[in-house]
Protein backbone atom coordinates (compact mmCIF):
# COMPACT_ATOMS: atom_id res chain seq x y z
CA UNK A 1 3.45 15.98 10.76
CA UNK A 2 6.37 16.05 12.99
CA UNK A 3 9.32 13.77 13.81
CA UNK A 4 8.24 13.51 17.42
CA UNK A 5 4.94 11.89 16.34
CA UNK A 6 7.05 8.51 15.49
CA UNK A 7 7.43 8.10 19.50
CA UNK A 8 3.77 8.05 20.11
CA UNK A 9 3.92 4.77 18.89
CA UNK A 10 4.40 2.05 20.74
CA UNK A 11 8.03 0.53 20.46
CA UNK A 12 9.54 3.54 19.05
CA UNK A 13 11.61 5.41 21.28
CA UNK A 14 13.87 8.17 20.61
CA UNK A 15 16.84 5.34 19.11
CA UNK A 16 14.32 4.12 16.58
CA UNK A 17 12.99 7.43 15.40
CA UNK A 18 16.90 8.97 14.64
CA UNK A 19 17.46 5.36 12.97
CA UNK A 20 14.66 6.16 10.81
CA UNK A 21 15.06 9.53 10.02
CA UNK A 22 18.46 8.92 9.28
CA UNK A 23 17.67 5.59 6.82
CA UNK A 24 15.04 7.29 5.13
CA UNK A 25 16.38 11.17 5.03
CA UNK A 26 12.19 12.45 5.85
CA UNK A 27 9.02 11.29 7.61
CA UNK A 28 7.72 11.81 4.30
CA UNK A 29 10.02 8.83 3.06
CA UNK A 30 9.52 6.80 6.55
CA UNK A 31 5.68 7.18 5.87
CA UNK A 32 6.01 5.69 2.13
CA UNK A 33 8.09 2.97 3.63
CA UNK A 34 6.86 -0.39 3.66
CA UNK A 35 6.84 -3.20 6.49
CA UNK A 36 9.28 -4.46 4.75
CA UNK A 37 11.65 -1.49 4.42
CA UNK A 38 11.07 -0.38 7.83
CA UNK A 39 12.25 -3.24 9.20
CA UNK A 40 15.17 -3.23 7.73
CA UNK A 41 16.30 -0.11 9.05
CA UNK A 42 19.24 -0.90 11.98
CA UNK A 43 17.35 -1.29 15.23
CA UNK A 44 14.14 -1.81 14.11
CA UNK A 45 12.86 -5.13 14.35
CA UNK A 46 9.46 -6.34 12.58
CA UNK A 47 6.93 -5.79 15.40
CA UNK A 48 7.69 -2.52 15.30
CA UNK A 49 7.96 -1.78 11.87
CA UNK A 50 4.45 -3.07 12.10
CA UNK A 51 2.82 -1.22 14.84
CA UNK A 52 4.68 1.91 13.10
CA UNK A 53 2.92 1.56 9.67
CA UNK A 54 -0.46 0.77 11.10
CA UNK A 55 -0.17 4.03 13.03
CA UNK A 56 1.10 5.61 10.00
CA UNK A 57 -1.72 4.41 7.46
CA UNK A 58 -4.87 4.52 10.04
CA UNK A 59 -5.93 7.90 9.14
């Protein structure tokens, strides 16, 4: 899986995906991450953190 795929979802935009990549070091780590953990990363705010799980865990 690439980095890119964190701006298909909706609410992430190339700001949020560096923030997370940077916070958690991987996608690997960003996909372990919980709501919770995501939205604590600088810029992110809970609705996205959502949406971004969901599209993360719906495989």
């Amino acid at each position: 899986m690439k980095a890119s795929i964190l701006r298909q979802v909706p609410g992430i935009g190339k700001k949020r995906q560096t923030a997370l990549l940077r916070h958690f070091g991987s996608l690997s780590r960003v996909r372990k991450a919980s709501v919770d953990e995501l939205a604590a990363v600088p810029g992110m705010n809970r609705k996205a953190a959502e949406a971004l799980y969901q599209f993360l865990h719906n495989d």
